[in-house]
PDB file of N, CA and C in Angstrom:
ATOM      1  N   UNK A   1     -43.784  20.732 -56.990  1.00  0.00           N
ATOM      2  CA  UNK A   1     -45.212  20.890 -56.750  1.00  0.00           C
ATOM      3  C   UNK A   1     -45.935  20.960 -58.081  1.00  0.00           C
ATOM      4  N   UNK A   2     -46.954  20.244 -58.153  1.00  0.00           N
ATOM      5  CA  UNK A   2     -47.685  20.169 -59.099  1.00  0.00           C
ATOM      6  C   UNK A   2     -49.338  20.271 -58.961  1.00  0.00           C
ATOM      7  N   UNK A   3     -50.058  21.688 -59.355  1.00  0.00           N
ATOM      8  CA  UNK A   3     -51.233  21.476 -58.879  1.00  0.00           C
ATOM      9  C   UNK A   3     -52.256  21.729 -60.088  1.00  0.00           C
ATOM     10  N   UNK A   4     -51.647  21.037 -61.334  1.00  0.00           N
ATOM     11  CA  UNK A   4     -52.735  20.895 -62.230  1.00  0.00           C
ATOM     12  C   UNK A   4     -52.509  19.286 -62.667  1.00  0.00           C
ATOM     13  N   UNK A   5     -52.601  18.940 -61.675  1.00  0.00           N
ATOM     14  CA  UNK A   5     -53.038  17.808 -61.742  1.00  0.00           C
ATOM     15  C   UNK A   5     -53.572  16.769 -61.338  1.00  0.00           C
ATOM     16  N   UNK A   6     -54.397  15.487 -61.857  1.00  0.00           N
ATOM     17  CA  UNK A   6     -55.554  15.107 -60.287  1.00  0.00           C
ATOM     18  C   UNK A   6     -54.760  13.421 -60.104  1.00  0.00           C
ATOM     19  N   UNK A   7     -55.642  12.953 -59.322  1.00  0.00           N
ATOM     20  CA  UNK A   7     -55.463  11.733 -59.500  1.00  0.00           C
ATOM     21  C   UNK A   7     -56.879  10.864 -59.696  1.00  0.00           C
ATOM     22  N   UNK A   8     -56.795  10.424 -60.618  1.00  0.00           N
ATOM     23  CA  UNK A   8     -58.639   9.652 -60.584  1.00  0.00           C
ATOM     24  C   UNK A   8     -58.498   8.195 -60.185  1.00  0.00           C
ATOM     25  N   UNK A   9     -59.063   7.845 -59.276  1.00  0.00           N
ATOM     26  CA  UNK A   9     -59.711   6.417 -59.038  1.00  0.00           C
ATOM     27  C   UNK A   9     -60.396   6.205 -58.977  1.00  0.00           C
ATOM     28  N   UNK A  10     -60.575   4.745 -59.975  1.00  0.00           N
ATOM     29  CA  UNK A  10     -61.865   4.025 -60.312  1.00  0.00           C
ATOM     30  C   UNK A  10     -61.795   2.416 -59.703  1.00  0.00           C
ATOM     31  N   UNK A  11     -63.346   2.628 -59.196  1.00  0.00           N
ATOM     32  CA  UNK A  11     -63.638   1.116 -58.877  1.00  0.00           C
ATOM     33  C   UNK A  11     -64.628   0.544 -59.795  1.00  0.00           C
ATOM     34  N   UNK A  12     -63.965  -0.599 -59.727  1.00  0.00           N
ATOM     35  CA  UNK A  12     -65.143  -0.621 -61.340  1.00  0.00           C
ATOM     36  C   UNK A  12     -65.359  -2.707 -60.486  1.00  0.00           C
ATOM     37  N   UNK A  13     -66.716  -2.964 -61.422  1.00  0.00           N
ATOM     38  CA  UNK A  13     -67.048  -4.758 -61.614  1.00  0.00           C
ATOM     39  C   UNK A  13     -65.798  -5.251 -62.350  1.00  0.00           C
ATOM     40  N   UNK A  14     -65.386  -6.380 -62.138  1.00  0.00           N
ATOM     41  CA  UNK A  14     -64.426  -6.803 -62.441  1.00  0.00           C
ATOM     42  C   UNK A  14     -64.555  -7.475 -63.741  1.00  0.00           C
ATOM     43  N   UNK A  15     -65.884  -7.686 -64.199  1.00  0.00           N
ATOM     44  CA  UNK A  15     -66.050  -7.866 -65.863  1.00  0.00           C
ATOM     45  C   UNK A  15     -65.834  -6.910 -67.055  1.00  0.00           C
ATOM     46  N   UNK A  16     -65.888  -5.826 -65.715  1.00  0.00           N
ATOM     47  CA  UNK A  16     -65.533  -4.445 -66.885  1.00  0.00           C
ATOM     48  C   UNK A  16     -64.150  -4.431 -67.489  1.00  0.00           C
ATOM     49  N   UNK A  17     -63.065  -5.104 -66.311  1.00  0.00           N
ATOM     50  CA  UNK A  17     -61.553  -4.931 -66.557  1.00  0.00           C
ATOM     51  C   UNK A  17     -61.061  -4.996 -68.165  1.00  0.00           C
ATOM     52  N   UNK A  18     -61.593  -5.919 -68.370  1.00  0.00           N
ATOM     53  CA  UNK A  18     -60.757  -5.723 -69.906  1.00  0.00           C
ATOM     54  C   UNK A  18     -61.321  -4.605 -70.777  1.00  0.00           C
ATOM     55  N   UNK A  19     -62.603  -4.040 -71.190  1.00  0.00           N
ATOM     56  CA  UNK A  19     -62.845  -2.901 -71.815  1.00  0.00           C
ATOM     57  C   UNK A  19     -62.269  -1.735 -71.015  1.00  0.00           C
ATOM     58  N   UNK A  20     -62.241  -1.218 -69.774  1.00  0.00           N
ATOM     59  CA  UNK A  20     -61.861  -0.105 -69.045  1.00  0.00           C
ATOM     60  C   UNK A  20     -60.338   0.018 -69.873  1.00  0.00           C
ATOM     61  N   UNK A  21     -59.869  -1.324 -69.479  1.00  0.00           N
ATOM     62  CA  UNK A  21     -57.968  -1.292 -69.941  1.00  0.00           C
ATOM     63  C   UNK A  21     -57.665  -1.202 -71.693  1.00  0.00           C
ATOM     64  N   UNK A  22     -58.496  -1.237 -72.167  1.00  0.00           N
ATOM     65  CA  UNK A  22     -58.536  -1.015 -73.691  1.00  0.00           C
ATOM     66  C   UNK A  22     -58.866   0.260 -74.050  1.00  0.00           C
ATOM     67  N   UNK A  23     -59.900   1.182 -73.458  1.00  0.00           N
ATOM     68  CA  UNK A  23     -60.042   2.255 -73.209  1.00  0.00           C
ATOM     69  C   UNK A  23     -58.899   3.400 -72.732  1.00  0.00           C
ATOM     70  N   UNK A  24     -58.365   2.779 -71.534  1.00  0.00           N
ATOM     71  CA  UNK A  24     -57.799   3.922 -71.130  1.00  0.00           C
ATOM     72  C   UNK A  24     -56.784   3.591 -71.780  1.00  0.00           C
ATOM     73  N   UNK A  25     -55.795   2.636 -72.486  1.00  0.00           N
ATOM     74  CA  UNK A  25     -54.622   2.371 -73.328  1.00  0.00           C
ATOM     75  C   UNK A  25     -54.646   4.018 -74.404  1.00  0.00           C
ATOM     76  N   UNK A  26     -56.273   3.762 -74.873  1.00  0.00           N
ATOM     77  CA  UNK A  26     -56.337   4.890 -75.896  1.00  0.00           C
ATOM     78  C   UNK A  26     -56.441   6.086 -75.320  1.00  0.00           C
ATOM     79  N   UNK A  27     -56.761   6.368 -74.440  1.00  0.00           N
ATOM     80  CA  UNK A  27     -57.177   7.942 -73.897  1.00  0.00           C
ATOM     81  C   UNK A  27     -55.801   8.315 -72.300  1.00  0.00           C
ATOM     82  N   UNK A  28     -55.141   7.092 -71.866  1.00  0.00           N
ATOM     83  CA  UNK A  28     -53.872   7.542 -71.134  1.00  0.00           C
ATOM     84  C   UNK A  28     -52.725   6.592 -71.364  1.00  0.00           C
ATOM     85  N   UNK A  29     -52.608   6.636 -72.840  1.00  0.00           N
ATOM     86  CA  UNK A  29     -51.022   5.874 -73.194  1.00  0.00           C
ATOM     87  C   UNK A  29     -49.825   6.485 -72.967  1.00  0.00           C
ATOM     88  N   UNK A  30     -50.533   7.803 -73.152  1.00  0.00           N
ATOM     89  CA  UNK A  30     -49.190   9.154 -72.740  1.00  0.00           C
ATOM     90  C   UNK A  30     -48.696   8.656 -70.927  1.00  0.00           C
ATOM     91  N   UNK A  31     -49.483   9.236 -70.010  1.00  0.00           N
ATOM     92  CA  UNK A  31     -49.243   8.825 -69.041  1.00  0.00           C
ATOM     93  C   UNK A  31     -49.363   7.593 -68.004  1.00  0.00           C
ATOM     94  N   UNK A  32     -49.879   6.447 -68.728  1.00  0.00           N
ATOM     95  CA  UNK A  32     -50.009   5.101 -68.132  1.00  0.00           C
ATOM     96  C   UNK A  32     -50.882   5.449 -66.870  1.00  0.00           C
ATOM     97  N   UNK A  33     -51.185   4.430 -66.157  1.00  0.00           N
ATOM     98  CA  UNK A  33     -51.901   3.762 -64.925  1.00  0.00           C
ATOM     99  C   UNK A  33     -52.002   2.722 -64.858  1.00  0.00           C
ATOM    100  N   UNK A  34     -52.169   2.089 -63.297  1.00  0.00           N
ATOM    101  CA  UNK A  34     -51.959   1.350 -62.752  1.00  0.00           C
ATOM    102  C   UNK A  34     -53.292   0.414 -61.828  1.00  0.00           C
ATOM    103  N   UNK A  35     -53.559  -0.911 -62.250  1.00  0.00           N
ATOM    104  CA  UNK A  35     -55.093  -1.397 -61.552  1.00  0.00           C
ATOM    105  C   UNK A  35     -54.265  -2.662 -60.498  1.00  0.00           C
ATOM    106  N   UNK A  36     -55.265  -3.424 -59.780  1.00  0.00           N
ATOM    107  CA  UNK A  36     -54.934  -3.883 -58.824  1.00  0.00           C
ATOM    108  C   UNK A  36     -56.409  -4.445 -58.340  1.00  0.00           C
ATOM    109  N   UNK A  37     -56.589  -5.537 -57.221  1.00  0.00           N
ATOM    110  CA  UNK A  37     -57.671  -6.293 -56.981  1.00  0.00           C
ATOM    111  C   UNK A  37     -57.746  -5.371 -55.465  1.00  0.00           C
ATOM    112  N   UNK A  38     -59.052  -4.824 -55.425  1.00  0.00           N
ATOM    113  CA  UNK A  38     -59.480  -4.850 -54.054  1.00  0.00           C
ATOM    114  C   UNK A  38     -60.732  -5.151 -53.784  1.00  0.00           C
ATOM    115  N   UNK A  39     -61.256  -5.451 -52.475  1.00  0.00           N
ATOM    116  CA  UNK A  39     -62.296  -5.530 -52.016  1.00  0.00           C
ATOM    117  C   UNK A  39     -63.238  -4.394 -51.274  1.00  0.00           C
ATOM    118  N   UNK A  40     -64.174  -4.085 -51.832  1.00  0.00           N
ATOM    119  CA  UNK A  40     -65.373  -2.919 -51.004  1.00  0.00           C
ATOM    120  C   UNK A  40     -66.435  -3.383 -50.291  1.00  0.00           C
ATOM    121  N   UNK A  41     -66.371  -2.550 -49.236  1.00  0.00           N
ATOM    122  CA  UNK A  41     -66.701  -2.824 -48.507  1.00  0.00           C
ATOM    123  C   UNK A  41     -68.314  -1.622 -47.939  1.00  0.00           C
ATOM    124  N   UNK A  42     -69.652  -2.315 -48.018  1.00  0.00           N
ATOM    125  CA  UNK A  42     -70.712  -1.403 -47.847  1.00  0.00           C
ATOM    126  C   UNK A  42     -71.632  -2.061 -47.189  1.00  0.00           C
ATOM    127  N   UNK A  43     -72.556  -1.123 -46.525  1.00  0.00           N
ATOM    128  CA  UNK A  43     -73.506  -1.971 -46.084  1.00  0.00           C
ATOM    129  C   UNK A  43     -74.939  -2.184 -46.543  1.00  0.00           C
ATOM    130  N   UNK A  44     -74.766  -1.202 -48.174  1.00  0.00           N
ATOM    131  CA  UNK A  44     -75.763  -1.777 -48.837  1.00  0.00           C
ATOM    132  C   UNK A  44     -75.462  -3.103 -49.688  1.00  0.00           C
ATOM    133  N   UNK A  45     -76.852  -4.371 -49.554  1.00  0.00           N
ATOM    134  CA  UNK A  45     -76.511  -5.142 -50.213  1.00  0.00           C
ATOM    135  C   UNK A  45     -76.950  -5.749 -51.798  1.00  0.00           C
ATOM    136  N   UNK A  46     -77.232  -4.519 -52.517  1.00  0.00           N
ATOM    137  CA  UNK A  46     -77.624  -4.028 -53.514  1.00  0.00           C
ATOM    138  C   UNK A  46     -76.855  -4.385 -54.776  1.00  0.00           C
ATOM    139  N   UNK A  47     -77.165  -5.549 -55.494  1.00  0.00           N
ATOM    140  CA  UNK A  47     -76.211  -5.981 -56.562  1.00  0.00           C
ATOM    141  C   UNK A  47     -74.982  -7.083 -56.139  1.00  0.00           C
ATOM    142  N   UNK A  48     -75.512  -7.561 -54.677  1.00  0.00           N
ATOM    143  CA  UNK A  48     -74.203  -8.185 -54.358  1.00  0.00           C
ATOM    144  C   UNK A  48     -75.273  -9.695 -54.119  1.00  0.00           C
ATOM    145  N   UNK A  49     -74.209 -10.646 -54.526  1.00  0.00           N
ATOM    146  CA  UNK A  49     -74.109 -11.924 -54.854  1.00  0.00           C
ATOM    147  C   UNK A  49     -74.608 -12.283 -53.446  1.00  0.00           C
ATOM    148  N   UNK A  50     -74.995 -13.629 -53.078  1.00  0.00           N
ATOM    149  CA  UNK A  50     -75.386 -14.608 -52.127  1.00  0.00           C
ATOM    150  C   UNK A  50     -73.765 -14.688 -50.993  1.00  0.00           C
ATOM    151  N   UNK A  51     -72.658 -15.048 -51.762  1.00  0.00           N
ATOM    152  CA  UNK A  51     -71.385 -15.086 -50.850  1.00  0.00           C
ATOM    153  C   UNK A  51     -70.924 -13.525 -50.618  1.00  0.00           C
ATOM    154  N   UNK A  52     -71.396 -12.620 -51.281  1.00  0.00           N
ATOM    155  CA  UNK A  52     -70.687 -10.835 -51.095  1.00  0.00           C
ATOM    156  C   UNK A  52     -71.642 -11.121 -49.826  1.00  0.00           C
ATOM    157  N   UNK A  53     -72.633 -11.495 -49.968  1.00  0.00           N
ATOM    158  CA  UNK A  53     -73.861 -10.591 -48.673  1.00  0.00           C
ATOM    159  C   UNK A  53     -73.120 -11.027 -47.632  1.00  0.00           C
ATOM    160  N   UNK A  54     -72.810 -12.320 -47.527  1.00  0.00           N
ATOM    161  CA  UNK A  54     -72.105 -13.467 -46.161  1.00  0.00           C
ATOM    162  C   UNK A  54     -70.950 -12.781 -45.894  1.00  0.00           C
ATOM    163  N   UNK A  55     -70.405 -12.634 -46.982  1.00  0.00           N
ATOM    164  CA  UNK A  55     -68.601 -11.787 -46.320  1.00  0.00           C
ATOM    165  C   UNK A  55     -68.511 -10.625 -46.059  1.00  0.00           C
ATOM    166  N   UNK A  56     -69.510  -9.789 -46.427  1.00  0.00           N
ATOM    167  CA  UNK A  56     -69.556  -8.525 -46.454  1.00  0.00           C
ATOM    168  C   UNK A  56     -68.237  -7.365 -47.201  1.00  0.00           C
ATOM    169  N   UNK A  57     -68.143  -8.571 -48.426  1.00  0.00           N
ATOM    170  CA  UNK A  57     -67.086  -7.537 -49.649  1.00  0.00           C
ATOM    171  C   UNK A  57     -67.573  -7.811 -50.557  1.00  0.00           C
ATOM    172  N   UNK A  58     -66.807  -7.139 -51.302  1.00  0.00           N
ATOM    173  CA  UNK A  58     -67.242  -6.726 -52.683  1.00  0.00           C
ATOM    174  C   UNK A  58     -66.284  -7.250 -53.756  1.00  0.00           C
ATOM    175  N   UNK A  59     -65.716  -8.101 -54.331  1.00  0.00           N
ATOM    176  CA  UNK A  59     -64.379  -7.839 -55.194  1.00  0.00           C
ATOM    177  C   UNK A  59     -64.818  -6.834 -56.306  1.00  0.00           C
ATOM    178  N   UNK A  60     -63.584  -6.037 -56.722  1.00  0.00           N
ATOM    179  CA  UNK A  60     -63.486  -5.011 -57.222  1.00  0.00           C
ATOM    180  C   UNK A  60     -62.352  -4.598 -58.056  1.00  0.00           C
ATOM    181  N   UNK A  61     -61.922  -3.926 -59.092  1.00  0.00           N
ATOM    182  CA  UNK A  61     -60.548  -3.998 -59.851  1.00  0.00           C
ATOM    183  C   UNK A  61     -60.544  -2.000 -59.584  1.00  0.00           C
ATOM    184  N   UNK A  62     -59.568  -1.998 -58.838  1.00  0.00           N
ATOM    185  CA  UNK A  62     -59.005  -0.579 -59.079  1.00  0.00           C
ATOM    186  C   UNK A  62     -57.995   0.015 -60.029  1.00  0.00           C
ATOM    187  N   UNK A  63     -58.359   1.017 -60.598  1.00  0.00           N
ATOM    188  CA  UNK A  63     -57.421   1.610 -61.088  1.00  0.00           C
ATOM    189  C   UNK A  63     -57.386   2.998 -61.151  1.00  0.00           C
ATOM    190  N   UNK A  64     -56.074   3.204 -60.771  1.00  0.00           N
ATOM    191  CA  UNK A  64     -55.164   4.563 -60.453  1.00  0.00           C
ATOM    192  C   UNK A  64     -54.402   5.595 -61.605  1.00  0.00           C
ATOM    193  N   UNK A  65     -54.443   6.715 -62.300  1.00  0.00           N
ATOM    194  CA  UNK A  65     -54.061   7.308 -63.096  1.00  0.00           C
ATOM    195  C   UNK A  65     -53.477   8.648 -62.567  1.00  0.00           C
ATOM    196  N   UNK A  66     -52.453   9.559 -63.064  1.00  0.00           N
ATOM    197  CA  UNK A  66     -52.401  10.988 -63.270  1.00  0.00           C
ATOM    198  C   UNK A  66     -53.001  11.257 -64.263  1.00  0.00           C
ATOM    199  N   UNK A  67     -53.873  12.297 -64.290  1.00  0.00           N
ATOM    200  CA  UNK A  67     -54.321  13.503 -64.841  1.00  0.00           C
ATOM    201  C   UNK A  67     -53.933  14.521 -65.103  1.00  0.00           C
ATOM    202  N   UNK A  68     -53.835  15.336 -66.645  1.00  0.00           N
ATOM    203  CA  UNK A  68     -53.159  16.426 -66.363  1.00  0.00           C
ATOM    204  C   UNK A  68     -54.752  17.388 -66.338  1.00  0.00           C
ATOM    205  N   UNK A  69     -55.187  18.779 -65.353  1.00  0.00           N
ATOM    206  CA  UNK A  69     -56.721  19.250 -65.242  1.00  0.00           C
ATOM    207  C   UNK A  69     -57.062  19.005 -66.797  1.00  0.00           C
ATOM    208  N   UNK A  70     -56.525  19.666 -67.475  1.00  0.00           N
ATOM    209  CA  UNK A  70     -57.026  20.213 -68.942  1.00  0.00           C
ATOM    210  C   UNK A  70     -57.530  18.791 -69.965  1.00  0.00           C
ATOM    211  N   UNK A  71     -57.369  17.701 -69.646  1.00  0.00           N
ATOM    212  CA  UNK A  71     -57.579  16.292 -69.920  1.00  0.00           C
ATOM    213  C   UNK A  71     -58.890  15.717 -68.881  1.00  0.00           C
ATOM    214  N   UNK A  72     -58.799  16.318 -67.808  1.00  0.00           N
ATOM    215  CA  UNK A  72     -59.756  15.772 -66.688  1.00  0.00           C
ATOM    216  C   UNK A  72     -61.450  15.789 -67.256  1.00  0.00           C
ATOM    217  N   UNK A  73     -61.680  16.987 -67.844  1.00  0.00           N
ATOM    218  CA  UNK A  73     -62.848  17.302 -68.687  1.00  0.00           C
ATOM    219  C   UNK A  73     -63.539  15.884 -69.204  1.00  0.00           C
ATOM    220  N   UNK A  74     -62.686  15.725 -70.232  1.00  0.00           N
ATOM    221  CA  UNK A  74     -62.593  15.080 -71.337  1.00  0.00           C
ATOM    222  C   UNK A  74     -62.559  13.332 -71.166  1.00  0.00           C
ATOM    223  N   UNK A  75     -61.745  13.042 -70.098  1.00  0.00           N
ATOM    224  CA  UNK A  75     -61.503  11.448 -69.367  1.00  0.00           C
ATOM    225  C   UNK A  75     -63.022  11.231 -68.767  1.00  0.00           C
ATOM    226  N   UNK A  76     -63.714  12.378 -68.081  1.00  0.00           N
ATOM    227  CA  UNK A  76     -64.622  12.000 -66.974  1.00  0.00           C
ATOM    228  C   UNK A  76     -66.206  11.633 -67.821  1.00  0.00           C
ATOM    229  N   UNK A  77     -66.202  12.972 -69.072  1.00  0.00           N
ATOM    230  CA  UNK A  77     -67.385  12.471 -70.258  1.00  0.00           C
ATOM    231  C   UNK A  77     -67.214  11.405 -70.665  1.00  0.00           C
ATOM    232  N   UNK A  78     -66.353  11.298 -71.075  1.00  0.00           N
ATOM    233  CA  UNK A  78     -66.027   9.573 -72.456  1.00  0.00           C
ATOM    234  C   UNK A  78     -66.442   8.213 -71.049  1.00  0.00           C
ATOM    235  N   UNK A  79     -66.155   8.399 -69.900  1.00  0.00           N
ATOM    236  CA  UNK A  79     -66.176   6.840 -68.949  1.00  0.00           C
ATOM    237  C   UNK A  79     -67.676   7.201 -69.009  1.00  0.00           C
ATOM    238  N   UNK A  80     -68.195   8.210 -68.461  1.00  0.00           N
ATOM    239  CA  UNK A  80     -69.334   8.140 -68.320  1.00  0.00           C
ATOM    240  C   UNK A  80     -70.718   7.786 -69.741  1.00  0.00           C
ATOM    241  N   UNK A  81     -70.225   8.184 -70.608  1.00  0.00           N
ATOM    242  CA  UNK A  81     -70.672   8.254 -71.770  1.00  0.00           C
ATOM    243  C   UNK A  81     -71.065   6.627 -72.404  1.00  0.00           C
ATOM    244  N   UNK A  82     -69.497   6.153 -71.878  1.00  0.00           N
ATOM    245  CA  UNK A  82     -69.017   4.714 -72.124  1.00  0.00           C
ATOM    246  C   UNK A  82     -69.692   3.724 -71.396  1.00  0.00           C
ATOM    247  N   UNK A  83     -69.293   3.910 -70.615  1.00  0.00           N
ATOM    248  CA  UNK A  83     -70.133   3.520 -69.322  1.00  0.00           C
ATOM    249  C   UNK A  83     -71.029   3.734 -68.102  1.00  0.00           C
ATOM    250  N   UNK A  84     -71.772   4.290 -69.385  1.00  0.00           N
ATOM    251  CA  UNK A  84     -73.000   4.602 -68.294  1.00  0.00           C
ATOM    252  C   UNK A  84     -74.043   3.082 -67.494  1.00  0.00           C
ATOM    253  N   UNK A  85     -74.442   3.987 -66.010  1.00  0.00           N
ATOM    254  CA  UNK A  85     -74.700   2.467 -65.351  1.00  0.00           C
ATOM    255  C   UNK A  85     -74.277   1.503 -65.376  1.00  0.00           C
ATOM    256  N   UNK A  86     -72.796   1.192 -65.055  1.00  0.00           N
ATOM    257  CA  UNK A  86     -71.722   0.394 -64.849  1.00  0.00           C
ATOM    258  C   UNK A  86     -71.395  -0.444 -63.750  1.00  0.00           C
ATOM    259  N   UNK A  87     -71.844   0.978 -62.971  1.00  0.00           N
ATOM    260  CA  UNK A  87     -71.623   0.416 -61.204  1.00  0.00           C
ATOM    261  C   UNK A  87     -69.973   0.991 -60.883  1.00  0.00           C
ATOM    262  N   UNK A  88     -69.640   1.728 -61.905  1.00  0.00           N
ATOM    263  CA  UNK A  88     -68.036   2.235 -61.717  1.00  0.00           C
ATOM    264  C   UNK A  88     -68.210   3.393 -60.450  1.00  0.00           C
ATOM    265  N   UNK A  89     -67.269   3.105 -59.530  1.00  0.00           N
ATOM    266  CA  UNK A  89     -66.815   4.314 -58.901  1.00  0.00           C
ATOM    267  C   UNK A  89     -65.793   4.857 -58.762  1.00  0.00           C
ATOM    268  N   UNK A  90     -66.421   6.096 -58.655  1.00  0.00           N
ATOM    269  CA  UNK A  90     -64.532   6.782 -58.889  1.00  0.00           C
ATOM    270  C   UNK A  90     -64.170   7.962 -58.047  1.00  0.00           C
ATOM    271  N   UNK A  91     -62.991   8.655 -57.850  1.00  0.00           N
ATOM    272  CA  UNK A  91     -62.955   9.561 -57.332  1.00  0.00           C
ATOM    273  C   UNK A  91     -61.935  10.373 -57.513  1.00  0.00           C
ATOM    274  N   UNK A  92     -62.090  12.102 -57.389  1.00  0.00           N
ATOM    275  CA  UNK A  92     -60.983  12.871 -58.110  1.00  0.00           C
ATOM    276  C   UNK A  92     -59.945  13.702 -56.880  1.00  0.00           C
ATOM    277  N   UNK A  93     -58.977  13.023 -57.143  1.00  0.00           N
ATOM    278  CA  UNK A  93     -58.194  13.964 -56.115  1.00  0.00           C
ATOM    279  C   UNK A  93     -56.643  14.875 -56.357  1.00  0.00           C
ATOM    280  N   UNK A  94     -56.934  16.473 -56.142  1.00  0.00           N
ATOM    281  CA  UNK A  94     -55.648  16.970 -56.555  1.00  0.00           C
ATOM    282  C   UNK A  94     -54.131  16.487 -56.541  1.00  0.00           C
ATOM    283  N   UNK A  95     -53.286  16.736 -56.898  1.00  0.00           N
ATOM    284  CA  UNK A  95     -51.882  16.247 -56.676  1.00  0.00           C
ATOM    285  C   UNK A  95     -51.208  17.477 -56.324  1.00  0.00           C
ATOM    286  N   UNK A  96     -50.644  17.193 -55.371  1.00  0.00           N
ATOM    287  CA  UNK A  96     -49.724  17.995 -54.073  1.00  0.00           C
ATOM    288  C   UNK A  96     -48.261  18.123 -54.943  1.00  0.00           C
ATOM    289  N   UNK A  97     -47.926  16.916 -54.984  1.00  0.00           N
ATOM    290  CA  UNK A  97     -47.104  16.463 -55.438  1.00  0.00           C
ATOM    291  C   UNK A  97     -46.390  14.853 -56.235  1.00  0.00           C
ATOM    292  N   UNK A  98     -45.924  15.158 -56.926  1.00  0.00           N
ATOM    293  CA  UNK A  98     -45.580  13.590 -57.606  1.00  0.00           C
ATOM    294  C   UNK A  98     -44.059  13.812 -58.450  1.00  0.00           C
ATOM    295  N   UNK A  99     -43.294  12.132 -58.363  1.00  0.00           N
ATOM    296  CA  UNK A  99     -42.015  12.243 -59.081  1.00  0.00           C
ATOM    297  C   UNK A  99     -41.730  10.798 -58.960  1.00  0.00           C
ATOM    298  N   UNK A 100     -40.320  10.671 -59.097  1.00  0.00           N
ATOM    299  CA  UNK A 100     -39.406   9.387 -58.908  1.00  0.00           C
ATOM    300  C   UNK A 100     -38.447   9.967 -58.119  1.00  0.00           C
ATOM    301  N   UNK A 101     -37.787   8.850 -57.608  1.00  0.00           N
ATOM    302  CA  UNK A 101     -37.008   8.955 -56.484  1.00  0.00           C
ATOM    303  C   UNK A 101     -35.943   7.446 -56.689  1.00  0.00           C
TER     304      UNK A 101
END
């Protein structure tokens, strides 16, 4: 059990991908993370393209990290700082538990 620690996910524009991943290289090389293509899905159509409005998605690049709390501070100023008005979303969630198997 591990409960100082979070998990943050970010959805970010997919032009952001390469600065986000240059970023977090420097601020989570210790513990790595992991991005991936998804699509969001809203029913505001606010910033979304002529084909987002028709399909009703979003493409989107996620990425997934551990946190240790005492780092959480510090990760959440610098994105925001960095990227302010980005269109990044993100979200913080405790860890129950985590390992290999």
């Amino acid at each position: 059990m591990n409960g100082s620690e979070y998990l943050v996910t970010l959805n970010i524009p997919p032009s952001l991908e390469e600065m986000l991943v240059d970023q977090l290289l420097m601020l989570e090389a210790e513990h790595g993370f992991s991005s991936f293509e998804v699509y969001a899905h809203h029913h505001e159509n606010k910033g979304l393209s002529l084909a987002e409005q028709v399909t009703g998605r979003q493409k989107r690049t996620r990425f997934q990290m551990y946190v240790p709390a005492h780092e959480l501070p510090n990760l959440l100023a610098q994105l925001r700082r960095d990227f302010k008005d980005s269109g990044i979303h993100y979200w913080v969630m405790p860890v129950i538990e985590s390992g290999v198997i």
